[in-house]
N, C-alpha and C. Protein backbone atom coordinates (compact mmCIF):
# COMPACT_ATOMS: atom_id res chain seq x y z
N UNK A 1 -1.36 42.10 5.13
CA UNK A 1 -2.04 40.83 5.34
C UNK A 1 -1.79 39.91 4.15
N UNK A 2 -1.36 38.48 4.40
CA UNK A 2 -1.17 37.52 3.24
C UNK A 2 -2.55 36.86 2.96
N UNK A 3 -2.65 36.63 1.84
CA UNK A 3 -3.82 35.86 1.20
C UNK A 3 -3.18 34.77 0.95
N UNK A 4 -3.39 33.76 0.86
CA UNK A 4 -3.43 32.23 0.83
C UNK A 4 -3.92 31.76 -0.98
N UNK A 5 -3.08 31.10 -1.00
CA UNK A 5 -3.60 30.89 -2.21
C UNK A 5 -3.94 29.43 -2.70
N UNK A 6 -5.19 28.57 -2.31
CA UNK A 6 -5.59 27.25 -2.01
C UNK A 6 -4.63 26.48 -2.71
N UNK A 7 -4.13 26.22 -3.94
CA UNK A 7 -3.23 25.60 -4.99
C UNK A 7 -2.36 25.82 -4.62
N UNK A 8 -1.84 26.30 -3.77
CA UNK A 8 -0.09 26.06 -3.46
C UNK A 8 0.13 25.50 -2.18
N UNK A 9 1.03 24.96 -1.93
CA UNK A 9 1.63 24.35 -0.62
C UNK A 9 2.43 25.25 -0.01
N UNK A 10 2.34 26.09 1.33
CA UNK A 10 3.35 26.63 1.81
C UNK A 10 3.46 26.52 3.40
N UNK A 11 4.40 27.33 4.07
CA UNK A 11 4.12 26.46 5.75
C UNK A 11 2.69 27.21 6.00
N UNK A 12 2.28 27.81 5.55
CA UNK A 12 0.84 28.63 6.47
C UNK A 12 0.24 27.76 5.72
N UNK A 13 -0.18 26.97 4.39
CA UNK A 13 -1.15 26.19 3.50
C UNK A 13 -0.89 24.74 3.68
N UNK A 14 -1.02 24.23 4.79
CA UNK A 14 -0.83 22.53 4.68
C UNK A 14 -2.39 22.16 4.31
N UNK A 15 -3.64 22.52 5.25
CA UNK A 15 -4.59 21.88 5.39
C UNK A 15 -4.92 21.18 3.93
N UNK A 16 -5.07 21.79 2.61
CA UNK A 16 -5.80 21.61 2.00
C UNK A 16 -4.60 19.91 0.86
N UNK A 17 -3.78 20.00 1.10
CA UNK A 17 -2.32 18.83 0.87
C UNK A 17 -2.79 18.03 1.91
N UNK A 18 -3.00 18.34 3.32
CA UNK A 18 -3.25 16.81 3.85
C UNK A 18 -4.37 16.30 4.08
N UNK A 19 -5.46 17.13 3.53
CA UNK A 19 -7.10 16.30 3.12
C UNK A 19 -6.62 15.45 1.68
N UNK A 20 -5.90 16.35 0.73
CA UNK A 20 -5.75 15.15 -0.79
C UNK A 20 -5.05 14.11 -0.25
N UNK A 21 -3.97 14.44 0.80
CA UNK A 21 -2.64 13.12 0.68
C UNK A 21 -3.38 11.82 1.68
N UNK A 22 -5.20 12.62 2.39
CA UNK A 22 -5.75 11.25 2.80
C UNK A 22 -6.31 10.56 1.86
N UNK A 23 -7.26 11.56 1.07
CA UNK A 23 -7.89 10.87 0.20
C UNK A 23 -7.06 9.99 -0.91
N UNK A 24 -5.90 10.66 -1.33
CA UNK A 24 -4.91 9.71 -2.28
C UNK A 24 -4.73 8.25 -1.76
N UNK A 25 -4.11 8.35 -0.20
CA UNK A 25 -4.71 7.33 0.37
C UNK A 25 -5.05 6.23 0.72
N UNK A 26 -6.23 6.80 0.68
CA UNK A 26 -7.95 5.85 0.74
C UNK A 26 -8.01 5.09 -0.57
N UNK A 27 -8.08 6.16 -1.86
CA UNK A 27 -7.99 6.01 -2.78
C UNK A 27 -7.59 4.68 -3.09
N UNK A 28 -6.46 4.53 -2.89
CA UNK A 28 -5.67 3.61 -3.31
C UNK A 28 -5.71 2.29 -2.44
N UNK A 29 -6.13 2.69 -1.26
CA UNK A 29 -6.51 1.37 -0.30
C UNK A 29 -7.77 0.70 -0.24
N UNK A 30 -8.51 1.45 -1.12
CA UNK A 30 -9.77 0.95 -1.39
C UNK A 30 -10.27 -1.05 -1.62
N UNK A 31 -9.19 -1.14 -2.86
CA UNK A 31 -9.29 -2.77 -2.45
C UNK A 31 -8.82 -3.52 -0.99
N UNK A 32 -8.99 -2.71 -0.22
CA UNK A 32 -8.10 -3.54 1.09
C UNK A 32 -9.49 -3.22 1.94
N UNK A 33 -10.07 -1.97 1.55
CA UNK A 33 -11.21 -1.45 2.17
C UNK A 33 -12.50 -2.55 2.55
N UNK A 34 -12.26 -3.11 0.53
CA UNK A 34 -13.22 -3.96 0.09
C UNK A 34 -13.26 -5.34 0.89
N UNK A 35 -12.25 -5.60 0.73
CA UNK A 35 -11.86 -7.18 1.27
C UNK A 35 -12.17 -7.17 3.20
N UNK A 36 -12.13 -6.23 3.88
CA UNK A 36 -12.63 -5.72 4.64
C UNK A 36 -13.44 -5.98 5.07
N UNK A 37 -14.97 -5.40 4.35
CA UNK A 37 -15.76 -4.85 4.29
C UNK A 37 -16.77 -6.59 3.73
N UNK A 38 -16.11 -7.03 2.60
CA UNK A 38 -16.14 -9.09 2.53
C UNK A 38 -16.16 -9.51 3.80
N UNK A 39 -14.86 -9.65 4.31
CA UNK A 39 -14.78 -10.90 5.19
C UNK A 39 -15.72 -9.95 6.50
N UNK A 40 -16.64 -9.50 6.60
CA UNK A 40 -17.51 -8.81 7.58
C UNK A 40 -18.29 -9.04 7.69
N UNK A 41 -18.71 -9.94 6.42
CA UNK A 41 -20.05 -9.79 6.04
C UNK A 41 -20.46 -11.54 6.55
N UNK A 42 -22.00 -12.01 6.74
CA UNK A 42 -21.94 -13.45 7.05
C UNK A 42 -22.10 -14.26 5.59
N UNK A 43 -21.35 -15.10 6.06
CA UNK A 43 -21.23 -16.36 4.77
C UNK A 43 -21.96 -17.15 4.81
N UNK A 44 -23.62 -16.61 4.26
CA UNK A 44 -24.38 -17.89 4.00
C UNK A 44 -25.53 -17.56 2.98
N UNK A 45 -24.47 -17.49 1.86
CA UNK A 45 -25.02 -17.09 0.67
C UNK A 45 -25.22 -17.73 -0.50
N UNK A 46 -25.16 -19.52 0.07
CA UNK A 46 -25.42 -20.02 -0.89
C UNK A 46 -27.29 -20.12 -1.53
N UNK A 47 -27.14 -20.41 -2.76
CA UNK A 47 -28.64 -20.43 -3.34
C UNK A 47 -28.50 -21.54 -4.20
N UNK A 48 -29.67 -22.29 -4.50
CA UNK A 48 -30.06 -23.11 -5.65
C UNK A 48 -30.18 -22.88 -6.79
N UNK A 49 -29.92 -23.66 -7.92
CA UNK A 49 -30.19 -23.08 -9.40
C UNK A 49 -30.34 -24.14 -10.23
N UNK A 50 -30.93 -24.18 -11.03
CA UNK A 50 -31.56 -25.42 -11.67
C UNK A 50 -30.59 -25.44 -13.32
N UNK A 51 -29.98 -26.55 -13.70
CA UNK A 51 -29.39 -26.57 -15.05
C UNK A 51 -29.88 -26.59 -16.26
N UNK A 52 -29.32 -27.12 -17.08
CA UNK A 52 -30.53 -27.21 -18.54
C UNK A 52 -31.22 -28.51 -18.16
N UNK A 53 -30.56 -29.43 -17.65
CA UNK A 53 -31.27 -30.91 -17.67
C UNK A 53 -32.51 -31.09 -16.63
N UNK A 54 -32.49 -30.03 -15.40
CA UNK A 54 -33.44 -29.36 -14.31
C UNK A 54 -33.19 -30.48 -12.89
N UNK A 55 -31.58 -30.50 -13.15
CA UNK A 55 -31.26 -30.82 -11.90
C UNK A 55 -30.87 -29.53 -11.23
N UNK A 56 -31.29 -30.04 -9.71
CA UNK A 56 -30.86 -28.64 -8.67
C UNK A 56 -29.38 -28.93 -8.45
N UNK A 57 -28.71 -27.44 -8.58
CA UNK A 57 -27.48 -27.77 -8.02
C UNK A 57 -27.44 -26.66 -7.19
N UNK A 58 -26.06 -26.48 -6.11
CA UNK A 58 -26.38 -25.97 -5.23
C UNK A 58 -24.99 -24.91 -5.74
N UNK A 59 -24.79 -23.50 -5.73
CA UNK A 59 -24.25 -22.51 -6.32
C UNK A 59 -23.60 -21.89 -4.96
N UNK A 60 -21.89 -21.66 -4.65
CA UNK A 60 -21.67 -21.16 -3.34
C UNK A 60 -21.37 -19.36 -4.52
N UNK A 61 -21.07 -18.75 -3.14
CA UNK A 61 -20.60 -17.04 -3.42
C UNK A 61 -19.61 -17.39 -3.09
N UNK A 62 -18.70 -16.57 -4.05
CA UNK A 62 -17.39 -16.82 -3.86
C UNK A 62 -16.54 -16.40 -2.83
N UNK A 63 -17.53 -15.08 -2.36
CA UNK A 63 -16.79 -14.78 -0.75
C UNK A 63 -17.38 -15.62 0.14
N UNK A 64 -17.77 -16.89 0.39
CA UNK A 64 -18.01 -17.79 1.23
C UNK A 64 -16.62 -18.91 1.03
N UNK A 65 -15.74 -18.99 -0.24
CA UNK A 65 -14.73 -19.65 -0.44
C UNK A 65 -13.61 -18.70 -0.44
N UNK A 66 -12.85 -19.11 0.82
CA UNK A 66 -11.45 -18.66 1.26
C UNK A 66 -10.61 -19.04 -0.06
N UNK A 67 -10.83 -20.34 -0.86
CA UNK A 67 -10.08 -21.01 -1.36
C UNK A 67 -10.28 -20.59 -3.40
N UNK A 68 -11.06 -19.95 -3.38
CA UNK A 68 -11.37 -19.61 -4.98
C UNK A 68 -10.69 -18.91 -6.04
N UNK A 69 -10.28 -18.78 -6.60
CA UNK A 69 -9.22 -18.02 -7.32
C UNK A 69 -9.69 -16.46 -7.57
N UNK A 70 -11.46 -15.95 -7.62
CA UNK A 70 -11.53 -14.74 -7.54
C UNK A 70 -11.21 -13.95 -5.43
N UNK A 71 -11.37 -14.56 -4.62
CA UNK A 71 -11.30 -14.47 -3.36
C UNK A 71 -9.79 -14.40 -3.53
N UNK A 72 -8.90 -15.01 -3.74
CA UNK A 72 -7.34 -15.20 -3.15
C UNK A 72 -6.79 -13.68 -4.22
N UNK A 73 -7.40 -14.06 -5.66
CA UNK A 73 -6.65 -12.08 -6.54
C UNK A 73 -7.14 -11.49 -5.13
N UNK A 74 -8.59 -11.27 -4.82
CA UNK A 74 -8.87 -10.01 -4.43
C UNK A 74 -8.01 -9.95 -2.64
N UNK A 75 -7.53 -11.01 -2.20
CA UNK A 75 -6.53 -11.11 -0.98
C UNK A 75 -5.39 -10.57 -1.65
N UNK A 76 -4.57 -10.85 -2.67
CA UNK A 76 -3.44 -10.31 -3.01
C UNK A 76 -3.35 -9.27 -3.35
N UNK A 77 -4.46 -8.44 -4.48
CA UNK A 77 -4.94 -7.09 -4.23
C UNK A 77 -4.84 -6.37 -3.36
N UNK A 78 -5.62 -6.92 -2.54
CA UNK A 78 -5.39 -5.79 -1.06
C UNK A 78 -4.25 -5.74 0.05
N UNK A 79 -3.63 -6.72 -0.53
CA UNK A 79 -2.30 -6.64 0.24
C UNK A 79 -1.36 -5.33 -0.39
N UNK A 80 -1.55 -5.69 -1.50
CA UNK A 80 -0.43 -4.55 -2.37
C UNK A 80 -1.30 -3.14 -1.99
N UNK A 81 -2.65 -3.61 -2.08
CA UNK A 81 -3.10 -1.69 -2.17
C UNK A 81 -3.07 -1.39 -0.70
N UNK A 82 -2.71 -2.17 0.49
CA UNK A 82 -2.50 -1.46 1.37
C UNK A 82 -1.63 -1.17 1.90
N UNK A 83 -0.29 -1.86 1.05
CA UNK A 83 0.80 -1.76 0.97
C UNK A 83 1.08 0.20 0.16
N UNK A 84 0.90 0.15 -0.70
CA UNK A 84 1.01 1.58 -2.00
C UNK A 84 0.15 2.55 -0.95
N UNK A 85 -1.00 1.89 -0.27
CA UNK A 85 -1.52 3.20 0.46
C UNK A 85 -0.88 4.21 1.34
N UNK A 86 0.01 2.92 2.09
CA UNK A 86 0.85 3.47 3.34
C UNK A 86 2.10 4.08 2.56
N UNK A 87 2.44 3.47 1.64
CA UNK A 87 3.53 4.19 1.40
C UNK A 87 3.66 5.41 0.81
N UNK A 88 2.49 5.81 -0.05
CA UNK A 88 1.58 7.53 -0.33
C UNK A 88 1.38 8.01 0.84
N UNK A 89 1.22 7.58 2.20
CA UNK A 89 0.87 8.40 3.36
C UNK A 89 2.01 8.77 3.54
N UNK A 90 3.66 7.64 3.62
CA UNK A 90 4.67 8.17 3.95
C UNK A 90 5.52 9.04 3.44
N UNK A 91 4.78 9.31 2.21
CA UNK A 91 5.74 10.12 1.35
C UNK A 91 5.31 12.08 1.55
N UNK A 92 3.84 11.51 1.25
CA UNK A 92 2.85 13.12 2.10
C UNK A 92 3.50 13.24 3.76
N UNK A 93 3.42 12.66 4.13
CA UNK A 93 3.72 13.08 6.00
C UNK A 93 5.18 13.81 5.65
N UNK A 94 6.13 12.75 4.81
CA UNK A 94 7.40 13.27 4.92
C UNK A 94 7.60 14.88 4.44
N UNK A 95 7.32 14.85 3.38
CA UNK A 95 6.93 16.09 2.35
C UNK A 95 6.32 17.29 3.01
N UNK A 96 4.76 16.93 3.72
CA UNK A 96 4.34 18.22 4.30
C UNK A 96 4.93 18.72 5.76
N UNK A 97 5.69 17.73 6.21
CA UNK A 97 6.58 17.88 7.73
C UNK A 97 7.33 18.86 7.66
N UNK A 98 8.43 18.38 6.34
CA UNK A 98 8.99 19.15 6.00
C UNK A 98 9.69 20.41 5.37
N UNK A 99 8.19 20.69 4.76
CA UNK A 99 7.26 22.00 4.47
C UNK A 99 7.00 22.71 5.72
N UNK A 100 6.41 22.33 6.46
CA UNK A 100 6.11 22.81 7.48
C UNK A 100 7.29 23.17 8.66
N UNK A 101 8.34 22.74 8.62
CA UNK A 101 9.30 23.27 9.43
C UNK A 101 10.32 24.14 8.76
N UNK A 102 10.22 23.88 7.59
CA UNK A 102 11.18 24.54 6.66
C UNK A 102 10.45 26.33 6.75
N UNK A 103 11.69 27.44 7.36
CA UNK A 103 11.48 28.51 7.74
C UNK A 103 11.39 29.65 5.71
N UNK A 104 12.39 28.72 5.17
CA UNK A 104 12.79 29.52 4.15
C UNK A 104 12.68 29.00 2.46
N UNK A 105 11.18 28.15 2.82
CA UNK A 105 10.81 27.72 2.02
C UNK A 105 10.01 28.19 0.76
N UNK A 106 10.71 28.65 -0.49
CA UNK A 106 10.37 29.22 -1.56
C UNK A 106 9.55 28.75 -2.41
N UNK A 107 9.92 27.32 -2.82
CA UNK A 107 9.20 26.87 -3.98
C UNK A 107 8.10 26.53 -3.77
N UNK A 108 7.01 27.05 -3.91
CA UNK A 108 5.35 26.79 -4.33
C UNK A 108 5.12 25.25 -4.81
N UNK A 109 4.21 24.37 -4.44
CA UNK A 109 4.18 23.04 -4.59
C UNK A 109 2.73 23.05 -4.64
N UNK A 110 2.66 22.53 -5.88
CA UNK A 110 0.76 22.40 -6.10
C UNK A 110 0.53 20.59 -5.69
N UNK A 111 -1.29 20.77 -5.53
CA UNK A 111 -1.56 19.43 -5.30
C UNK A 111 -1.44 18.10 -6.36
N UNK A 112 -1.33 18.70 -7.68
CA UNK A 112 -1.20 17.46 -8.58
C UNK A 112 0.59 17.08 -8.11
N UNK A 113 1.56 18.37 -8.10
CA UNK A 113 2.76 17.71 -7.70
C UNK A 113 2.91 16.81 -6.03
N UNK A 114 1.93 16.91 -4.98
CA UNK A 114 1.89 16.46 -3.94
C UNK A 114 1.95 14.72 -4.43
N UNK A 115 0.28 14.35 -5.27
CA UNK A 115 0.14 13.37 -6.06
C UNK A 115 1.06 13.16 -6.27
N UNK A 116 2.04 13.61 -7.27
CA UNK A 116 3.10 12.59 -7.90
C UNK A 116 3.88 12.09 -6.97
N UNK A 117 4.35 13.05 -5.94
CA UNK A 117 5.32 12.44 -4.57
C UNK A 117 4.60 11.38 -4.23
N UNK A 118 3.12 11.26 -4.23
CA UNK A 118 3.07 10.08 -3.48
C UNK A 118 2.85 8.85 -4.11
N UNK A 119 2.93 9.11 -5.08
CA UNK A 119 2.83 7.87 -6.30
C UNK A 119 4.40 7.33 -5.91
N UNK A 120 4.98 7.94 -6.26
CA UNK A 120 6.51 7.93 -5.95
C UNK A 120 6.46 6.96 -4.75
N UNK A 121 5.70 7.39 -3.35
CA UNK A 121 6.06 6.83 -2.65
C UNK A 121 5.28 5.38 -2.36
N UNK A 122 4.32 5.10 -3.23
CA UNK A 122 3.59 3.88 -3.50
C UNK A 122 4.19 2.98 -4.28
N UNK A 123 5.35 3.49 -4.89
CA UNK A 123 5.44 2.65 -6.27
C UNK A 123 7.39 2.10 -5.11
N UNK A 124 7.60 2.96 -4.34
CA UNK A 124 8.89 2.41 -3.48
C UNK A 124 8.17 1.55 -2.32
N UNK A 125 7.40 1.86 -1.87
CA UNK A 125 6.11 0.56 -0.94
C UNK A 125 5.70 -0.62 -1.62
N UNK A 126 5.38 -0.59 -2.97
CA UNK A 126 5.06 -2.27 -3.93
C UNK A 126 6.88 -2.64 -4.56
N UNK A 127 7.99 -1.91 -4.52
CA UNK A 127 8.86 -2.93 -4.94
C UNK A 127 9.28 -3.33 -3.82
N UNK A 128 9.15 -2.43 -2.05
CA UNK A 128 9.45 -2.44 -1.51
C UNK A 128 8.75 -4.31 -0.79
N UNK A 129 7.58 -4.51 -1.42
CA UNK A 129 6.82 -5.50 -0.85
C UNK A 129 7.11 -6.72 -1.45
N UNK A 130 7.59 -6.29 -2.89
CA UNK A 130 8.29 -7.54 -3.49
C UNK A 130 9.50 -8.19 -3.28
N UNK A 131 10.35 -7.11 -2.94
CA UNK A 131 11.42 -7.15 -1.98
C UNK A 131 11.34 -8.68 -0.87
N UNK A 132 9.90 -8.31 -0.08
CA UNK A 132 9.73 -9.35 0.78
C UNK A 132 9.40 -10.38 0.67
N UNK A 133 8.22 -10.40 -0.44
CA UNK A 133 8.09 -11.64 -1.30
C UNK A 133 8.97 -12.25 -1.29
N UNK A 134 10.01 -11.71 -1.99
CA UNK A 134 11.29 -12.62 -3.05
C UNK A 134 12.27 -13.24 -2.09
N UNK A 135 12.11 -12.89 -0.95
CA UNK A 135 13.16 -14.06 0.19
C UNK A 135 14.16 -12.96 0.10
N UNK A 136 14.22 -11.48 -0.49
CA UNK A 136 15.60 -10.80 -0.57
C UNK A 136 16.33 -10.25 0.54
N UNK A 137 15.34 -9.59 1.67
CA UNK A 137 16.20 -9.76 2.72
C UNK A 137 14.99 -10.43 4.10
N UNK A 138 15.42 -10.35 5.09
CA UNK A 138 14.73 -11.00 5.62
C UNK A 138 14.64 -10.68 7.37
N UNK A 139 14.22 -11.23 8.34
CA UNK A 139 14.42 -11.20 9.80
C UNK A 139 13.60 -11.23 10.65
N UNK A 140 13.23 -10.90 11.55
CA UNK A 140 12.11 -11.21 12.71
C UNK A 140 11.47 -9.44 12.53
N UNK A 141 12.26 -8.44 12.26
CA UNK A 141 11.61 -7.59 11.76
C UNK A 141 10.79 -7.36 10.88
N UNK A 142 10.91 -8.10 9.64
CA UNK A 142 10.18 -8.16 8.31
C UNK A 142 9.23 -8.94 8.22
N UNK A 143 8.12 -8.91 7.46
CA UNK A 143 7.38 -9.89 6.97
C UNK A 143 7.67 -11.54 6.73
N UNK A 144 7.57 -12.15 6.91
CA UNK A 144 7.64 -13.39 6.51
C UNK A 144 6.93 -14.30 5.19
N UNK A 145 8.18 -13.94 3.89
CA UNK A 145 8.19 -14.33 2.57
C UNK A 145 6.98 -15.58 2.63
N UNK A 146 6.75 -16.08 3.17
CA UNK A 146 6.16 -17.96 3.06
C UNK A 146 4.92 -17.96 3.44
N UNK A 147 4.18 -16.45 4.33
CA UNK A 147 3.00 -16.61 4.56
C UNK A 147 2.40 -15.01 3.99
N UNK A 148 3.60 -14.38 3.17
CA UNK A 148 3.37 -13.23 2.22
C UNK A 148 1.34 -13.34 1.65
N UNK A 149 1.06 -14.17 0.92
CA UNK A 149 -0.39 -13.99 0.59
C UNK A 149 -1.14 -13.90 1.66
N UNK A 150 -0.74 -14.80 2.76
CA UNK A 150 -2.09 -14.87 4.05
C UNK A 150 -1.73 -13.74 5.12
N UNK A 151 -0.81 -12.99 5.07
CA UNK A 151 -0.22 -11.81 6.01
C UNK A 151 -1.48 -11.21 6.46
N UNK A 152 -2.45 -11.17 5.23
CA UNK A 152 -3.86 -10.35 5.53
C UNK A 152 -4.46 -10.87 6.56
N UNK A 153 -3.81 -12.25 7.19
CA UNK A 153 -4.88 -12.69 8.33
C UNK A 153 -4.13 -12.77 9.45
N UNK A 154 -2.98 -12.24 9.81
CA UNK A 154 -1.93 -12.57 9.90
C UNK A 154 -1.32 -10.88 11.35
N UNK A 155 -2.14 -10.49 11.91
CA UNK A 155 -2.13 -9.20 12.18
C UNK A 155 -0.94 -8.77 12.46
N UNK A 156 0.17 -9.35 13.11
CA UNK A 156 1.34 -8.94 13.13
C UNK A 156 2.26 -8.57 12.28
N UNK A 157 2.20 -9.71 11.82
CA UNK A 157 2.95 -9.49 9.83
C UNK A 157 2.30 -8.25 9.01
N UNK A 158 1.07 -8.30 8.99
CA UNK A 158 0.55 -7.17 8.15
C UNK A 158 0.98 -5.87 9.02
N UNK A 159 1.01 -5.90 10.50
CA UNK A 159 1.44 -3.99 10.50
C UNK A 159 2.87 -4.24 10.05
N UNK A 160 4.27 -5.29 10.04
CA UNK A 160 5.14 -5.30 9.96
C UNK A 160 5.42 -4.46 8.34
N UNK A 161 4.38 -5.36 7.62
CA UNK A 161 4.48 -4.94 6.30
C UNK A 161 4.14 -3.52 5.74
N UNK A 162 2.97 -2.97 6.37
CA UNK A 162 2.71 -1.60 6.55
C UNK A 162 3.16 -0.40 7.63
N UNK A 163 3.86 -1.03 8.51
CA UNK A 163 5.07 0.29 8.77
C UNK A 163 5.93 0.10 7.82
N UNK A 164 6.80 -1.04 7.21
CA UNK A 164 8.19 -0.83 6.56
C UNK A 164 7.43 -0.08 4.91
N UNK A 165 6.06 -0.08 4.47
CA UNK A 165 5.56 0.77 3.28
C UNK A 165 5.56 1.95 3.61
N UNK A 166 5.19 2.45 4.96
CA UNK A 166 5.22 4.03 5.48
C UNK A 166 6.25 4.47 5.22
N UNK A 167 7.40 3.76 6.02
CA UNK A 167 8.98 3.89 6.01
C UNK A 167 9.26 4.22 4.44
N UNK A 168 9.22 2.94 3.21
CA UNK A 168 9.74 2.84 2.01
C UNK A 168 8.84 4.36 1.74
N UNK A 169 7.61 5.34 1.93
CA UNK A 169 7.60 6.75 1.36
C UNK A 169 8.30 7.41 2.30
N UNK A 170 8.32 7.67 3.21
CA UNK A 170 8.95 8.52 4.18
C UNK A 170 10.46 8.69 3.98
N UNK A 171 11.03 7.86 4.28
CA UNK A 171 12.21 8.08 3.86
C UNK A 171 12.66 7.84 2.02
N UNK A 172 12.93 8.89 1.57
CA UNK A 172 13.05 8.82 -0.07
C UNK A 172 13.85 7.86 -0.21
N UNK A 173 15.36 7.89 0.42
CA UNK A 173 16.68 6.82 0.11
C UNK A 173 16.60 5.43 0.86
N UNK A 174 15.56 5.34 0.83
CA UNK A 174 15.52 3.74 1.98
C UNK A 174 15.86 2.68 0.92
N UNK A 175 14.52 2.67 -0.32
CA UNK A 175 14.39 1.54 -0.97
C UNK A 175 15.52 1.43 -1.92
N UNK A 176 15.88 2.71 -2.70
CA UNK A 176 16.88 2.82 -3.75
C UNK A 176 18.00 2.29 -2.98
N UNK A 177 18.56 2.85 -1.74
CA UNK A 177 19.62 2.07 -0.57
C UNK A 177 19.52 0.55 -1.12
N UNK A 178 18.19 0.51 -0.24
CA UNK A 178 18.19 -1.33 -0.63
C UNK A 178 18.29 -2.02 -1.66
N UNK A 179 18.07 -1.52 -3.03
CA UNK A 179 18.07 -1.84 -4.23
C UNK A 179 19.62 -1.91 -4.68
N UNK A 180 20.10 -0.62 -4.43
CA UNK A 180 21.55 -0.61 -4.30
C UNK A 180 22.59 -1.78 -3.79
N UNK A 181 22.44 -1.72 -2.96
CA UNK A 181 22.70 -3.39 -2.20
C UNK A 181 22.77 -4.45 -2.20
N UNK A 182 21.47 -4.73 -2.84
CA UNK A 182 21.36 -5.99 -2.94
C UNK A 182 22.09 -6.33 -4.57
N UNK A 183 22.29 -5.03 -5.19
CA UNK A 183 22.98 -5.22 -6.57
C UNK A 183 24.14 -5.59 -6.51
N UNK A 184 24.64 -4.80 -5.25
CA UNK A 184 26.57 -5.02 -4.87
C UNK A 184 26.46 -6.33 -4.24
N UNK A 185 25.32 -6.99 -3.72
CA UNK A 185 25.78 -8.00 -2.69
C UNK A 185 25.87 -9.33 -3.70
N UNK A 186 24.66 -9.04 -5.04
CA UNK A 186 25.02 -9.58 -6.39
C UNK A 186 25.90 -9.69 -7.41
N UNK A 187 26.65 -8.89 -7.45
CA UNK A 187 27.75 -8.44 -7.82
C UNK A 187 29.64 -9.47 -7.24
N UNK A 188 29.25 -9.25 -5.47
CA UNK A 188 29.66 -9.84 -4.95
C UNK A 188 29.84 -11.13 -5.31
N UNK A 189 29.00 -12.06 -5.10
CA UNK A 189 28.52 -13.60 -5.27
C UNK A 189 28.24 -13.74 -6.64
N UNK A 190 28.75 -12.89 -7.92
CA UNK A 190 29.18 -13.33 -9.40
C UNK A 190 30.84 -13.59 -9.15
N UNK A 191 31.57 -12.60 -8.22
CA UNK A 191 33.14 -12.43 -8.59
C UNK A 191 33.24 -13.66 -7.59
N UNK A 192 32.56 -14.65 -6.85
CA UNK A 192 32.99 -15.48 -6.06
C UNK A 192 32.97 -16.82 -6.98
């Protein structure tokens, strides 16, 4: 009879790798959670407040202003963290899939190394998002660079943007590919 040994990853040991690789996550999508969890809420939170001179002025909450500079960080925030989230999911799905079909799989894989894969695959999901930002490549498939900050309201664009973050962990050679590329296609258009 085999004993299991919770700290390692093997094909009989997924469960306890794909409770961390949710919570990693969550974790990380938490500001997207937040902003969420804001625009849910009703906007009518303004109050009165009296100055030194004891005129009333009238004080808004800043999540009642779409337009405020702490409201728009915490929109761009959660774009990226739900961007890095998906792409930690894609890197765990890829990883424990392939754990799991793999018949002759030796090497023991603990949960802090799961973590790092998926950092890995968060950190190819945010260049992967800057990517889109930057006008670098483009199409009816991709996000659309010009409404990049408001995507969050935007429901189409945002899954566009969060499948191609799943994708940038899931597949390891996607983003480095693309990075690759766009160096030669730079490269190109110096020798022209």
């Amino acid at each position: 009879m085999k004993t299991l040994h919770f700290g390692l990853l093997g094909k009989e040991n997924t469960s306890p790798f794909i409770v961390t690789a949710i919570l990693y996550s969550i974790f990380l999508c938490l500001p997207f959670i937040y902003f969420l969890y804001l625009k849910g809420q009703p906007h009518s939170s303004n109050f009165e407040s009296m100055d030194e001179e004891g005129k009333t002025i009238v004080v808004k909450n800043w999540t009642d202003n779409a337009e405020s500079r702490q409201f728009k960080l915490l929109t761009r925030v959660s774009i990226f963290s739900a961007a890095l989230s998906f792409g930690a999911l894609g890197a765990a799905v890829s990883f424990i899939t392939r754990v799991r079909r793999s018949g002759a799989f030796n090497h023991k894989i603990t949960i802090r190394e799961l973590i790092s894969i998926q950092t890995i695959g968060a950190v190819f999901a945010f260049i992967l998002s800057l990517i889109f930002m930057g006008e670098m490549i483009g199409g009816t498939l991709f996000p659309n660079a010009d409404e990049f900050y408001y995507i969050i309201y935007i429901p189409a664009a945002l899954a566009k943007l969060l499948v191609w973050s799943f994708l940038a962990g899931f597949a390891e050679r996607f983003v480095p590919n693309i990075l690759e590329n766009l160096t030669k296609l730079k490269d190109v258009n110096e020798e022209s």
